[in-house]
Protein backbone atom coordinates (compact mmCIF):
# COMPACT_ATOMS: atom_id res chain seq x y z
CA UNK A 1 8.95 3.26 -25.96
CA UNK A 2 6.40 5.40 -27.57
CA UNK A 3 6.46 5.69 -31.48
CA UNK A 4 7.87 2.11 -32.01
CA UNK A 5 8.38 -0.03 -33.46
CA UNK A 6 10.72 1.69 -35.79
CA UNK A 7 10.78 1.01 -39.29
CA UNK A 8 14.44 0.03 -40.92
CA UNK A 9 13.17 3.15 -43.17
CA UNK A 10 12.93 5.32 -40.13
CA UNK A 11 15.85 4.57 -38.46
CA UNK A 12 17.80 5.40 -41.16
CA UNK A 13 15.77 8.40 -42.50
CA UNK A 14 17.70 11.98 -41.68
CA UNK A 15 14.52 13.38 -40.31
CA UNK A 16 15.43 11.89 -36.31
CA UNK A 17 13.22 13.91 -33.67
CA UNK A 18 13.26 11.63 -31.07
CA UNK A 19 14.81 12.11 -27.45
CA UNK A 20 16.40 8.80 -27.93
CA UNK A 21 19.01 7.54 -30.06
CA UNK A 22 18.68 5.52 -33.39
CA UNK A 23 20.45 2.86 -31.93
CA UNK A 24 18.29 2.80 -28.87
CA UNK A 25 15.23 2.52 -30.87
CA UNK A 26 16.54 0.23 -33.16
CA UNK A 27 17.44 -2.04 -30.85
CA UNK A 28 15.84 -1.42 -26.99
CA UNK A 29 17.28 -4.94 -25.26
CA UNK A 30 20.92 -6.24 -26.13
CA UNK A 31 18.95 -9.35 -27.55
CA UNK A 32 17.07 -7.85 -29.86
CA UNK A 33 20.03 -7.40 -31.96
CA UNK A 34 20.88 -10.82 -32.52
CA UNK A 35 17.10 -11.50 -33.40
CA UNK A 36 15.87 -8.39 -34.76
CA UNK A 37 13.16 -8.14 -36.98
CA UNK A 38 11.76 -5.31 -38.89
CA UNK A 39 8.63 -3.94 -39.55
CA UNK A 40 7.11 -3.20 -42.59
CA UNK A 41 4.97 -0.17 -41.06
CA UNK A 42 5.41 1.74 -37.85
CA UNK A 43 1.88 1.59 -35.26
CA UNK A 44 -1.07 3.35 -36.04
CA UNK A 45 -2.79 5.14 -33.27
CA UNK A 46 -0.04 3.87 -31.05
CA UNK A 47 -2.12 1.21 -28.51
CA UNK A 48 -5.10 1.85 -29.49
CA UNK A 49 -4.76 0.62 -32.79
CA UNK A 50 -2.98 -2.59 -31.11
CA UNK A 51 -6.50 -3.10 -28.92
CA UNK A 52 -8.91 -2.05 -31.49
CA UNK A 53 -7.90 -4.72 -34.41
CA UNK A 54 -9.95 -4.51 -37.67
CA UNK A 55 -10.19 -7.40 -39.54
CA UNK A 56 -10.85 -7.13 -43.27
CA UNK A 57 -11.09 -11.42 -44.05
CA UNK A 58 -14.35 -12.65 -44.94
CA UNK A 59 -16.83 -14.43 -41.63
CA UNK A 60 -15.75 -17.81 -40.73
CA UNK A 61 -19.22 -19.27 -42.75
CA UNK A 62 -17.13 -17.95 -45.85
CA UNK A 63 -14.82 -20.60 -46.02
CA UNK A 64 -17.28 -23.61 -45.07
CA UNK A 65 -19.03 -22.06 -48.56
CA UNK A 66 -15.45 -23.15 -50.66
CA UNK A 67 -15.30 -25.61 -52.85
CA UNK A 68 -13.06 -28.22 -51.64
């Protein structure tokens, strides 16, 4: 489904332009809504933001730098 995953504040925002229901995009397979979780934030750049991660933590030679 394009535009998801929803956020709880989406679903149940009055602005709904969609072609599919709230309840479809809430919950897209019956078991999702025994186990459903919610997003904090919808995608960005729908896939490509999924294949193109940017990490903001510091290198790896960071953390061999820490006190222990």
């Amino acid at each position: 489904m394009k535009n998801a995953p929803h956020t709880a504040g989406a679903i149940a925002s009055d602005d709904w332009s969609h072609p599919y229901s709230r309840e479809q995009a809430a919950f897209p397979l019956p078991f999702v809504r025994a186990n459903k979780h919610w997003p904090g934030v919808g995608r960005i750049d729908n896939p490509y933001g999924d294949r193109n991660l940017m990490c903001s933590c510091p290198p790896v030679e960071e953390y061999a730098k820490a006190d222990v």
